[in-house]
Protein backbone atom coordinates (compact mmCIF):
# COMPACT_ATOMS: atom_id res chain seq x y z
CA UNK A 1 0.00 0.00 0.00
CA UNK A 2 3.16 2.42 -0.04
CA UNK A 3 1.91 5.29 -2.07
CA UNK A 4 4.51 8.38 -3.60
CA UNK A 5 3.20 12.24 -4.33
CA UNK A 6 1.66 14.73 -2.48
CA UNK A 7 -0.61 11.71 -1.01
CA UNK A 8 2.41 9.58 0.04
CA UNK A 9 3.23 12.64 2.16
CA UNK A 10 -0.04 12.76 4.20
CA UNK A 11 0.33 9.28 4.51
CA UNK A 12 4.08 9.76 6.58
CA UNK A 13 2.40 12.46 8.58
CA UNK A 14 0.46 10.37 10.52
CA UNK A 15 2.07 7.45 9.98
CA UNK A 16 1.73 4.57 12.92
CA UNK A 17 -1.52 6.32 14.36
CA UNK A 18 -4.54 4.25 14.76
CA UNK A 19 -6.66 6.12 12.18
CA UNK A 20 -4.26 4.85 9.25
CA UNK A 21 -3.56 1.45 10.97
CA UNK A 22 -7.89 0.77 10.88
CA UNK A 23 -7.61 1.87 7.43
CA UNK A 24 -4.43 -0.76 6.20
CA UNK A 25 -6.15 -3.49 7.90
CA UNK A 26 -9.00 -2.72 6.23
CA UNK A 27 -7.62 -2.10 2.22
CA UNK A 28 -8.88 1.65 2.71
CA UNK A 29 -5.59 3.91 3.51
CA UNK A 30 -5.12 5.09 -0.55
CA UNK A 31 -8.95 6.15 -0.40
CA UNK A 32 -9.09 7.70 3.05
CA UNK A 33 -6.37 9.86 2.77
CA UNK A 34 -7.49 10.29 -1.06
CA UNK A 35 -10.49 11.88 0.28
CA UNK A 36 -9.50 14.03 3.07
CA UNK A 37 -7.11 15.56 0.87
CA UNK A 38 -9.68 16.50 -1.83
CA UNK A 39 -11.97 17.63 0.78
CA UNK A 40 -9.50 19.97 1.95
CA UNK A 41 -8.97 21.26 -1.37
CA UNK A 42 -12.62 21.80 -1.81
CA UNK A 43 -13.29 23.78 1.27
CA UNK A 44 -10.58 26.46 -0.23
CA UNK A 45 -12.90 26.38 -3.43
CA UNK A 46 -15.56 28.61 -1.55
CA UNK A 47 -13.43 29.71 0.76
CA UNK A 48 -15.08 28.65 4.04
CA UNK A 49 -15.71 25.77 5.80
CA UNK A 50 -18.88 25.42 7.48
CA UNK A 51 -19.62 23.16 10.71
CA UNK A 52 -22.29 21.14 8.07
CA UNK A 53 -19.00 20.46 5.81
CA UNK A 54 -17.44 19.43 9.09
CA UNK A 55 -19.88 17.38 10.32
CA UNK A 56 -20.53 15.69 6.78
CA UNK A 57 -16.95 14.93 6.74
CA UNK A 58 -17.04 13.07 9.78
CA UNK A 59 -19.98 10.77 8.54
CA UNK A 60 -17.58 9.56 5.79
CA UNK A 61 -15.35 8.39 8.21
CA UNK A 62 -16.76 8.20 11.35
CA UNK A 63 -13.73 8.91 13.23
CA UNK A 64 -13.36 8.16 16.61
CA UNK A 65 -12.43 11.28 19.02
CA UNK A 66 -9.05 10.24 20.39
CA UNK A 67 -8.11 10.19 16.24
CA UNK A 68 -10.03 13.60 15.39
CA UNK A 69 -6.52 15.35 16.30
CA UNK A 70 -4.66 13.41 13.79
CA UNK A 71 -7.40 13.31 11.12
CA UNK A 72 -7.32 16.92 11.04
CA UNK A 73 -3.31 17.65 11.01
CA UNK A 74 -4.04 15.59 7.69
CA UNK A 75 -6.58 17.93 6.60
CA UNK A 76 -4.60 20.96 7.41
CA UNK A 77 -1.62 19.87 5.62
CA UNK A 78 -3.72 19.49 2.87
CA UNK A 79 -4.90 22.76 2.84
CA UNK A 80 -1.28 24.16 3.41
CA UNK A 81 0.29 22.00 0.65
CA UNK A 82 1.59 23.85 -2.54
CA UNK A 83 0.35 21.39 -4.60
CA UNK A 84 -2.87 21.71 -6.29
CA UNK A 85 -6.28 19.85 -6.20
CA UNK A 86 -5.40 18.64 -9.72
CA UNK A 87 -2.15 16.76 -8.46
CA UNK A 88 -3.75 14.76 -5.81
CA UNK A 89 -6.66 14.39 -8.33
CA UNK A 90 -4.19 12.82 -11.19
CA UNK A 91 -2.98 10.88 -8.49
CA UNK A 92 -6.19 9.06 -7.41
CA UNK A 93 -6.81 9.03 -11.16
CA UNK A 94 -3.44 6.88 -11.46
CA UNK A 95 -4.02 4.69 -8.43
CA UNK A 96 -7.62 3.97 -9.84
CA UNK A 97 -7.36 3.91 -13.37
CA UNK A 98 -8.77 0.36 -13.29
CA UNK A 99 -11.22 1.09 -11.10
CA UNK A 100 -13.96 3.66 -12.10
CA UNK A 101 -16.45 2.71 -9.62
CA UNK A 102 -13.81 3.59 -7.25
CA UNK A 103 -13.51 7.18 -8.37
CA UNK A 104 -17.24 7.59 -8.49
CA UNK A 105 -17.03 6.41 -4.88
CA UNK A 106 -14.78 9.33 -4.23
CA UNK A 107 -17.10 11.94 -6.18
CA UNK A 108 -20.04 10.95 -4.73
CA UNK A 109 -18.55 11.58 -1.13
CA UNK A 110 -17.27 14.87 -2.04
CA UNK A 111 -20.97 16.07 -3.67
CA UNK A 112 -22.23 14.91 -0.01
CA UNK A 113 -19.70 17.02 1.83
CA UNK A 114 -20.43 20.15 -0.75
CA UNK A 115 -24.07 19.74 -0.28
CA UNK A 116 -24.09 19.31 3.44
CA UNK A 117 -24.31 23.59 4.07
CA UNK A 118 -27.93 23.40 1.84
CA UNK A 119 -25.58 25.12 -0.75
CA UNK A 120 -23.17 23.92 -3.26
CA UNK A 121 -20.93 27.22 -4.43
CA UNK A 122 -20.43 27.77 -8.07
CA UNK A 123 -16.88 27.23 -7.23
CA UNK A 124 -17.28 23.89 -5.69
CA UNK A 125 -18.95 23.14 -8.52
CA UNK A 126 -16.07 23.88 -11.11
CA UNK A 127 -13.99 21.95 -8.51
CA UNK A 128 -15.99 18.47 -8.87
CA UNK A 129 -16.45 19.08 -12.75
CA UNK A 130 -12.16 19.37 -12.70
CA UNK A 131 -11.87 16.47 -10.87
CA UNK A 132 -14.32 14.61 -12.67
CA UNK A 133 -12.47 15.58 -16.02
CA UNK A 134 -9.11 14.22 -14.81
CA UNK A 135 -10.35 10.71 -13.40
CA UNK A 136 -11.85 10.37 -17.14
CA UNK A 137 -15.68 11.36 -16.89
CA UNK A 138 -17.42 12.68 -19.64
CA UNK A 139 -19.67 15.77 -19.05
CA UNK A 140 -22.44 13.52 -19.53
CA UNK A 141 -21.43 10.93 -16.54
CA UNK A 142 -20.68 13.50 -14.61
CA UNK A 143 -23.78 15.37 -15.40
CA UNK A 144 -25.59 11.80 -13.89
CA UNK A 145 -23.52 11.83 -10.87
CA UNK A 146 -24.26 15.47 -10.07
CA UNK A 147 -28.44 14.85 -10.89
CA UNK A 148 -28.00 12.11 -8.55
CA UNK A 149 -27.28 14.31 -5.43
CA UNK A 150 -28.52 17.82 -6.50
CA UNK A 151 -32.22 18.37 -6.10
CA UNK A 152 -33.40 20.24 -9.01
CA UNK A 153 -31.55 17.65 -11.47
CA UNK A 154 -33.98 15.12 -10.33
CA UNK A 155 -36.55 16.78 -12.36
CA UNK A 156 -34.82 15.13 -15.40
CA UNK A 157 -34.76 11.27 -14.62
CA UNK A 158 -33.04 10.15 -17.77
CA UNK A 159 -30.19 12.56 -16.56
CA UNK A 160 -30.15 10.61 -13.23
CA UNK A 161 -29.48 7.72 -15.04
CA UNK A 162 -27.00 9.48 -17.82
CA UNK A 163 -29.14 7.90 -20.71
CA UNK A 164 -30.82 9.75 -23.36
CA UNK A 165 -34.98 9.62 -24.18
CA UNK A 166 -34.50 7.50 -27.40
CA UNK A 167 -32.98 4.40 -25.27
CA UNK A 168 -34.55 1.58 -25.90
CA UNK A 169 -36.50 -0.03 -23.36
CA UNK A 170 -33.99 -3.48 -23.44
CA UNK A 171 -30.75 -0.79 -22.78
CA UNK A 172 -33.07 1.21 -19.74
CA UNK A 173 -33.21 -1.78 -18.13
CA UNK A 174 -29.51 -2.78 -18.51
CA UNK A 175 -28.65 1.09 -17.65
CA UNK A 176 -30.28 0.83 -14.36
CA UNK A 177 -29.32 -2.58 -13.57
CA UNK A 178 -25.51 -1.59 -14.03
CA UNK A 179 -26.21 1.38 -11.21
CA UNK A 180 -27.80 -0.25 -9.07
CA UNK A 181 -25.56 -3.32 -8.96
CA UNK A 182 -22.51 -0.72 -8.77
CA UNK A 183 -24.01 1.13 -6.22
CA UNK A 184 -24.81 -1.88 -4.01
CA UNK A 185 -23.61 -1.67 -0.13
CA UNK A 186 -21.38 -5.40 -1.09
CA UNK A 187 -19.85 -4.15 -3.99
CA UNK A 188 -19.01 -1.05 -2.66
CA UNK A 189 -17.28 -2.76 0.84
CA UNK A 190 -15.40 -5.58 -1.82
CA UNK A 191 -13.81 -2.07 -3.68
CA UNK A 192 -12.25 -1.17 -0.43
CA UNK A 193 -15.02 1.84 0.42
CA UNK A 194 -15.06 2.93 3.96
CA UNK A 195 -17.74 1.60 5.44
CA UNK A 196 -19.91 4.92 6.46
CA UNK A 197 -19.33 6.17 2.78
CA UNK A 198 -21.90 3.01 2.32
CA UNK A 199 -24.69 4.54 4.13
CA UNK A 200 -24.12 7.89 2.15
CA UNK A 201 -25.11 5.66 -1.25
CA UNK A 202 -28.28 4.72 -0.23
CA UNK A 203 -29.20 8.39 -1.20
CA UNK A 204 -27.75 8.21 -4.46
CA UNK A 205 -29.54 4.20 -4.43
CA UNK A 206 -33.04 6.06 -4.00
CA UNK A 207 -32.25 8.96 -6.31
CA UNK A 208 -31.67 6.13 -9.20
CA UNK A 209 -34.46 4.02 -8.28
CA UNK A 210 -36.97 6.98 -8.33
CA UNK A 211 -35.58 7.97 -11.60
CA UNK A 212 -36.16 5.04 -13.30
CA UNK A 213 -39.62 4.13 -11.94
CA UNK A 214 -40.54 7.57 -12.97
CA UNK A 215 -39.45 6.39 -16.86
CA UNK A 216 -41.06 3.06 -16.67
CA UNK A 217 -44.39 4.74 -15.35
CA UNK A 218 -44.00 7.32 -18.25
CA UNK A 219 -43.13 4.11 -20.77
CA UNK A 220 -45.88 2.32 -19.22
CA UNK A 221 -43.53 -0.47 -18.70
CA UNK A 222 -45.39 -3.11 -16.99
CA UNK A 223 -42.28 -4.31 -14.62
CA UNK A 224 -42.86 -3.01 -10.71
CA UNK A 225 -39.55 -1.77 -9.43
CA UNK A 226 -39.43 -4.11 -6.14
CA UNK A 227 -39.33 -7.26 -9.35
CA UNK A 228 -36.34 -5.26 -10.95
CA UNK A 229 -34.71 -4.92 -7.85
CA UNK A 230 -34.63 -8.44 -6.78
């Protein structure tokens, strides 16, 4: 798990404390500190950091309070690095190029933390669509993954589900089946996701399932959602 860069060096800084130990033991140091860093980055983006942002960023991770100390000495030298967002983003990129569920993993957590203030600054916005763009998104995939957490995308369901209106009923099906199975609590915990970043899915989980009950009631599609789902 030895990893070089900017994130190697958060890794020395608290190397040997429990927080890091929990997370080699459990395949999830390269994504933890993956994520703290970006989230550190993004609270620059707008400029503050609210006590919502705060307290969204300790779902993720849940961390106990004797390990808040270290947790955020990580955070700060984050913050304090000279590097950029984009260099720890290429990074993660790198370490994950195999694995694009993975870096949807770490969008989706960084959405949740941007959203957790009731409102996501233009500037955080321009900082997911970056990092998006260097882990290899398209603006329509990342268009999906932002409908999938922002309200007011949700009106659009074939957004949600980054398909177009002229799919094909057979593809719909195939679409949604492909979320939903990527997007399951198993698959996400066999990719090495920390475990609270599980319960943050089952928004996105809901989001997708509304979406495409909404299409199959508009279809008139005679399958019932809980038969898909099974």
């Amino acid at each position: 798990m030895a990893v070089g860069g900017p994130l190697g060096a958060l890794v020395g800084a608290v190397a040997g404390h429990i927080v890091i130990d929990r997370a080699l033991e459990d395949h999830e140091v390269v994504f933890t500190i993956a994520l703290i860093a970006l989230s550190a980055k993004m609270a620059k983006a707008d400029g503050e950091v609210s006590d919502a942002e705060i307290q969204a960023f300790q779902q993720v991770f849940d961390i106990p309070a004797e390990e808040a100390r270290n947790v955020q000495r990580v955070y700060q030298i984050a913050q304090q690095d000279v590097a950029g967002y984009e260099a720890y983003a290429r990074q993660v990129a790198r370490i994950y190029r195999d694995k694009p569920a993975v870096l949807e993993d770490v969008l989706d957590a960084l959405f949740h933390i941007a959203k957790a203030d009731k409102f996501v600054h233009p500037n955080e916005i321009e900082f997911l669509r970056t990092v998006a763009d260097i882990f290899g998104f398209s603006e329509v995939e990342f268009a999906r993954i932002r409908a999938s957490h922002l309200g007011p995308d949700r009106s659009d369901p074939y957004l949600v589900l980054g398909i177009t209106p002229d799919i094909s009923n057979q593809d719909l099906k195939k679409a949604y089946r492909r979320l939903v199975r990527e997007n399951h609590p198993d698959m996400m915990v066999a990719r090495g996701v920390p475990k609270e970043l599980v319960t943050i899915a089952n928004e996105k989980l809901a989001a997708i399932n509304d979406a495409y009950d909404r299409i199959c009631r508009q279809r008139g599609l005679k399958e019932a959602l809980s038969e898909e789902v099974s």
